[in-house]
N, C-alpha and C. Protein backbone atom coordinates (compact mmCIF):
# COMPACT_ATOMS: atom_id res chain seq x y z
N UNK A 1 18.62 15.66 16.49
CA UNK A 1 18.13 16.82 15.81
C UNK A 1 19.28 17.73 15.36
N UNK A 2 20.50 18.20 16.08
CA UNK A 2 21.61 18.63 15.67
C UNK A 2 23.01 17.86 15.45
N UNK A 3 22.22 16.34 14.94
CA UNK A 3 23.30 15.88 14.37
C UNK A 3 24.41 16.62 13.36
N UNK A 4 23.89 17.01 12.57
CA UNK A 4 24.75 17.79 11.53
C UNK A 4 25.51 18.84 12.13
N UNK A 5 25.37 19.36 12.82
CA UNK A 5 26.39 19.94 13.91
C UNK A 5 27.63 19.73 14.33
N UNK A 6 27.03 18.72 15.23
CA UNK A 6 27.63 17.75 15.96
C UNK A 6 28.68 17.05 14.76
N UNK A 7 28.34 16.98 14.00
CA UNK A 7 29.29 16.37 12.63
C UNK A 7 30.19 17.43 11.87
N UNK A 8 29.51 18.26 11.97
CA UNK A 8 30.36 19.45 11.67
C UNK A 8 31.86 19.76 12.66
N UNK A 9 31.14 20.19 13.71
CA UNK A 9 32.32 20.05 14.73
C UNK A 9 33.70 19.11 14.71
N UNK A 10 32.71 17.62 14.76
CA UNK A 10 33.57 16.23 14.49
C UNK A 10 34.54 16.62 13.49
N UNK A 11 34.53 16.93 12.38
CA UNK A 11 35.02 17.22 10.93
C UNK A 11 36.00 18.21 11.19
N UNK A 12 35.73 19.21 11.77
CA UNK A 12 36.77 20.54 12.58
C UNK A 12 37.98 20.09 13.37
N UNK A 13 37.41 19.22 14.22
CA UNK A 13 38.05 18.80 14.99
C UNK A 13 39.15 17.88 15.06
N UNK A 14 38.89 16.89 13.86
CA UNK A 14 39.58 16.01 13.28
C UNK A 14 40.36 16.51 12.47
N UNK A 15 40.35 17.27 11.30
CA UNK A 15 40.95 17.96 10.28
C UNK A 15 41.98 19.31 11.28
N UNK A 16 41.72 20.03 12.17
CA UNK A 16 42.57 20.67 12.50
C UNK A 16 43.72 19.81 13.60
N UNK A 17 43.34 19.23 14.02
CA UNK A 17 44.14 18.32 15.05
C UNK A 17 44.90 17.38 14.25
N UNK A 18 44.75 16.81 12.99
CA UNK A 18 45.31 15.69 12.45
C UNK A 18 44.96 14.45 12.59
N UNK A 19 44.18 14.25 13.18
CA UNK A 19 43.80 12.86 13.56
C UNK A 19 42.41 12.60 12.96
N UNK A 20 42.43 11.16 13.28
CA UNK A 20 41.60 10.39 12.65
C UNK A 20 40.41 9.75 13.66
N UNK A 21 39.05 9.93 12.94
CA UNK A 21 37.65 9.31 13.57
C UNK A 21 38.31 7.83 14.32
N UNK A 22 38.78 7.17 13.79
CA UNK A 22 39.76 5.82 14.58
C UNK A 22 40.24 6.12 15.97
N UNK A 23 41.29 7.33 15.60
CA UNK A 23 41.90 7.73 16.74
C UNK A 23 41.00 8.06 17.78
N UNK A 24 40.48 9.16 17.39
CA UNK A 24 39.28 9.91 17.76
C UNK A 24 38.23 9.00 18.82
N UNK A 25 37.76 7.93 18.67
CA UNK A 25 37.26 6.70 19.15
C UNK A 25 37.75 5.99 19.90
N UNK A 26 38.89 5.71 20.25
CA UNK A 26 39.67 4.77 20.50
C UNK A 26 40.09 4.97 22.20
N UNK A 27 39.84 3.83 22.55
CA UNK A 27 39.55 4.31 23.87
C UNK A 27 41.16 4.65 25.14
N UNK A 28 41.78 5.01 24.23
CA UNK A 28 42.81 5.75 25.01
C UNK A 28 42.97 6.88 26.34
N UNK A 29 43.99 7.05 26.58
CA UNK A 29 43.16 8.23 27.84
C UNK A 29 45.25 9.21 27.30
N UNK A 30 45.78 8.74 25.49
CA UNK A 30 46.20 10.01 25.50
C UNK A 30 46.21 11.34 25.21
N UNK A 31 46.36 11.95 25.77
CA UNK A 31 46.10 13.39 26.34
C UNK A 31 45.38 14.54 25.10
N UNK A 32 46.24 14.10 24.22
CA UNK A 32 45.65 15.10 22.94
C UNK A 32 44.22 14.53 22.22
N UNK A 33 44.19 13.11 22.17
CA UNK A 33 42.68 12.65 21.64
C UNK A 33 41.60 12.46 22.76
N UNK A 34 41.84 12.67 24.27
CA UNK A 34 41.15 12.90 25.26
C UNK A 34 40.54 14.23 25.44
N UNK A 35 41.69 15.27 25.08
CA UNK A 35 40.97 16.85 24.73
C UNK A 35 40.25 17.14 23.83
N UNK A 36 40.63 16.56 22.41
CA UNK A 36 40.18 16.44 21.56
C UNK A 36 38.39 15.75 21.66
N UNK A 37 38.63 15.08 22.34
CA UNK A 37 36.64 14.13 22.71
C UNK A 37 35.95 15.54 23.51
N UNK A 38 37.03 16.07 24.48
CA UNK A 38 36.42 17.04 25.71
C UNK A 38 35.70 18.33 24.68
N UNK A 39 36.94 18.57 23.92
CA UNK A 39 36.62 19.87 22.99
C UNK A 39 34.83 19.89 21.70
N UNK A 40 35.16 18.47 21.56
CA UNK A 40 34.00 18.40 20.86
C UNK A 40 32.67 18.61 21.89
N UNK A 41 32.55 17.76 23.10
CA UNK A 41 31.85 17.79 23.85
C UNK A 41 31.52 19.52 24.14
N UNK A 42 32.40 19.81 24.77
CA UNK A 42 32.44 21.49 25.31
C UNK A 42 31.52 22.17 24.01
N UNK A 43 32.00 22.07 23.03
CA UNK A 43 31.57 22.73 21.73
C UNK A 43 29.88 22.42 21.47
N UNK A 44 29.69 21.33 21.29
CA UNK A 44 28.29 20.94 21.39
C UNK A 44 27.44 21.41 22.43
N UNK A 45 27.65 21.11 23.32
CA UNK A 45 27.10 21.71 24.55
C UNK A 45 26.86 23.19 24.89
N UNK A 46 27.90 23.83 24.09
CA UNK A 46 27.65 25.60 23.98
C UNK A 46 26.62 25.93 22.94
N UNK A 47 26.65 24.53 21.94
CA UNK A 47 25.56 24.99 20.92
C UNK A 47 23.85 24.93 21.53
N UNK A 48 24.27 24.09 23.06
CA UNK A 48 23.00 23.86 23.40
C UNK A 48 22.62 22.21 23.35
N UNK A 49 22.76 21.34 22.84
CA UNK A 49 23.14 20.23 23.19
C UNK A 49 23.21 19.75 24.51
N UNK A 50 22.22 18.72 24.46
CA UNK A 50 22.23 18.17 26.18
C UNK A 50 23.17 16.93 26.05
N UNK A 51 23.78 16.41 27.30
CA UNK A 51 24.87 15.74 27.40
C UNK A 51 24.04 14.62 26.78
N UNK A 52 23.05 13.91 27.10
CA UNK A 52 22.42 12.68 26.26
C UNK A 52 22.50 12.80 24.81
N UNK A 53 22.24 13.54 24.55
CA UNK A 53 22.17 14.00 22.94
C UNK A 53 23.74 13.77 22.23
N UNK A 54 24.81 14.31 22.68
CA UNK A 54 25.92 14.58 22.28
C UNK A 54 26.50 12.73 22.50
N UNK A 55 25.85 11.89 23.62
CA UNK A 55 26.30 10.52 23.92
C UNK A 55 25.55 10.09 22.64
N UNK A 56 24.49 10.24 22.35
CA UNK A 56 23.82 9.28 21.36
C UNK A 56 24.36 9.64 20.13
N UNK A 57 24.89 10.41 19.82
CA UNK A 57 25.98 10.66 18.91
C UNK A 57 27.10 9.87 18.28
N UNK A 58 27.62 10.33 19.49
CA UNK A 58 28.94 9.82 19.98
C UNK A 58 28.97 7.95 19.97
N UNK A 59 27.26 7.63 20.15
CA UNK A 59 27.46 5.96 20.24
C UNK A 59 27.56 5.54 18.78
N UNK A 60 26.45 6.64 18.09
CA UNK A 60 26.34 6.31 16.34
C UNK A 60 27.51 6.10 15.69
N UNK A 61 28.73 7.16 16.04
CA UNK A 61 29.85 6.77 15.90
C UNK A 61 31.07 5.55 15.96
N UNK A 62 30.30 4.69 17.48
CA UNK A 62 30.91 3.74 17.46
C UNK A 62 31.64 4.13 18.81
N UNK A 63 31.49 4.87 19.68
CA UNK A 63 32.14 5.40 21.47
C UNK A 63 31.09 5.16 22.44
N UNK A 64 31.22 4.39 22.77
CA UNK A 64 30.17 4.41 23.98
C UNK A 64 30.74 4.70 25.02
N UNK A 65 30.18 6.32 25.50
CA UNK A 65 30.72 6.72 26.71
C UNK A 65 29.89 7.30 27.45
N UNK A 66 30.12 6.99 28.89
CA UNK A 66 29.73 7.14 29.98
C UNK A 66 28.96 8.74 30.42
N UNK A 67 27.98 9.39 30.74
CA UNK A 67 27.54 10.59 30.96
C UNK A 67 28.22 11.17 31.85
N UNK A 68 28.33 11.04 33.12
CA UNK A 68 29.59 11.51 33.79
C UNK A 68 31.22 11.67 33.18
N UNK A 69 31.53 10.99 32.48
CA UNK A 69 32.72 11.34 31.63
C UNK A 69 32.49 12.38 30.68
N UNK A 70 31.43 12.33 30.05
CA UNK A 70 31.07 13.65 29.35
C UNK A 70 31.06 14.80 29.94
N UNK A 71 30.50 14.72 30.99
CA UNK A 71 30.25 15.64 31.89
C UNK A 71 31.54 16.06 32.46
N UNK A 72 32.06 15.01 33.05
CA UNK A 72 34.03 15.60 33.27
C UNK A 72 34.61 16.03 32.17
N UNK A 73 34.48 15.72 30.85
CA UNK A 73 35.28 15.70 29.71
C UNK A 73 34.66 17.28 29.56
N UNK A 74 33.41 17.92 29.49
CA UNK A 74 33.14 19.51 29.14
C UNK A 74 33.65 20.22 30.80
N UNK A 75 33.93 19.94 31.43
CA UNK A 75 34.16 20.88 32.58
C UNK A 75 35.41 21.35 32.39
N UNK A 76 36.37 20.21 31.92
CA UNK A 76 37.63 19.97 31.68
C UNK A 76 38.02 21.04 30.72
N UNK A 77 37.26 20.55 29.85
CA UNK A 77 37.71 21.82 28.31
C UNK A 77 37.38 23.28 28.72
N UNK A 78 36.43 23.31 29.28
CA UNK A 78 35.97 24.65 29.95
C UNK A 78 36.77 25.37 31.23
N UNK A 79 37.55 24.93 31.76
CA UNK A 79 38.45 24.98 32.32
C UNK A 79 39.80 25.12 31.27
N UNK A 80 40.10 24.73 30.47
CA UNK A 80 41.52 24.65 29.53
C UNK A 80 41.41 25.53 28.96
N UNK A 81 39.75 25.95 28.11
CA UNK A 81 39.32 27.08 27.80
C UNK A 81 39.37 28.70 27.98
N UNK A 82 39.10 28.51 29.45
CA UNK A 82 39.12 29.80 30.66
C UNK A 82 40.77 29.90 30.94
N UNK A 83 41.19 29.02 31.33
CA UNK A 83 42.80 29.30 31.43
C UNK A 83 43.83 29.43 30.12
N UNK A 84 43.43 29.11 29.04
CA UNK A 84 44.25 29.04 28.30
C UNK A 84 43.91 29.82 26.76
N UNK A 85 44.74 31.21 26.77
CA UNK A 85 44.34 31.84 25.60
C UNK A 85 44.34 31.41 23.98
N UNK A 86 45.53 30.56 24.17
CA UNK A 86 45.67 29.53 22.91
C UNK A 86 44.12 28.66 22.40
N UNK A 87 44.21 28.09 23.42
CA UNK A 87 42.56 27.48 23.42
C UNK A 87 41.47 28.00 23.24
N UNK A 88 41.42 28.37 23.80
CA UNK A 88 40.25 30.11 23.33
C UNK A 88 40.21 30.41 22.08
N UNK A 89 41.43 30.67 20.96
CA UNK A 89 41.67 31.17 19.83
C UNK A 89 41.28 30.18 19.41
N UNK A 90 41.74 28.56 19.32
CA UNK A 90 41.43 27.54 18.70
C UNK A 90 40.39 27.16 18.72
N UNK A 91 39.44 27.11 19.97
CA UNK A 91 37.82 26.91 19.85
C UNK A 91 36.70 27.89 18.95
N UNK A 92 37.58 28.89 19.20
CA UNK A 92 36.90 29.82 18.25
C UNK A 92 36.69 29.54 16.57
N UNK A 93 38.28 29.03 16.68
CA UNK A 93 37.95 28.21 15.00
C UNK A 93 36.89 27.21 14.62
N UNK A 94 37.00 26.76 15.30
CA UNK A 94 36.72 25.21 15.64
C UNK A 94 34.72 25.44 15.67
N UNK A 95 34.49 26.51 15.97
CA UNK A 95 33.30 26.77 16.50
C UNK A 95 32.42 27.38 14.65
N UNK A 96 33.28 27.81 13.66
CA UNK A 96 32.62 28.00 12.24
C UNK A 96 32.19 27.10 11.47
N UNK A 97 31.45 26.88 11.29
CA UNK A 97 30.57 25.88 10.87
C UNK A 97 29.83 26.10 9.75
N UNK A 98 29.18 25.17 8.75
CA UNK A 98 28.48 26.16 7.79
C UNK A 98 27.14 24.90 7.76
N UNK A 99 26.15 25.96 7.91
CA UNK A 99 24.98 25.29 8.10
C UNK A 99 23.53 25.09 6.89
C-alpha cells in the first residue's frame, strides 16, 4: 500500500549516497551499503510501515531478507540516528518526499 514511498525513499537514498539499486542489494555486510539498507528500513518504519511490509518490498526488489535483520538493521540506524548529529541532518533529507 505504501509502496511508492518506500520507492521514494529507495530513490533518496541511492541518489544521495551514490550508489546503485545493485549495490544496494547485494548481499555484502560493507558498512556504508549495510547503513544504507538500515536507513531505508528506519525511514519506512517512521512512516509507519510494518517490518513485513518494508520485507515484501524489499523482496520485489530482488533482497530477500530476514525479519530479524530488519529489525536489527532499524534499531541500528536508530541508534546512529540518536547518537549522531550528522545523521540526524541527513535523515532529515532523506525523509522529503513528494507524494
Amino acid at each position: 500500500m505504501k509502496e511508492y514511498i518506500f520507492k521514494q525513499y529507495l530513490d533518496n537514498i541511492l541518489n544521495h549516497l551514490g550508489i546503485s539499486l545493485e549495490e544496494l542489494l547485494d548481499e555484502t555486510k560493507e558498512r556504508r551499503i549495510t547503513e544504507a539498507r538500515y536507513i531505508l528500513y528506519f525511514l519506512c518504519q517512521q512512516r509507519g510501515m510494518q517490518i513485513a511490509e518494508i520485507q515484501s518490498y524489499m523482496k520485489a526488489q530482488g533482497f530477500d531478507v530476514a525479519l530479524s535483520t530488519m529489525t536489527r538493521g532499524v534499531e541500528k540506524a536508530k541508534e546512529i540516528v540518536d547518537n549522531d548529529p550528522d545523521y540526524k541532518y541527513i535523515v532529515r533529507k532523506l525523509e522529503n518526499i513528494e507524494l
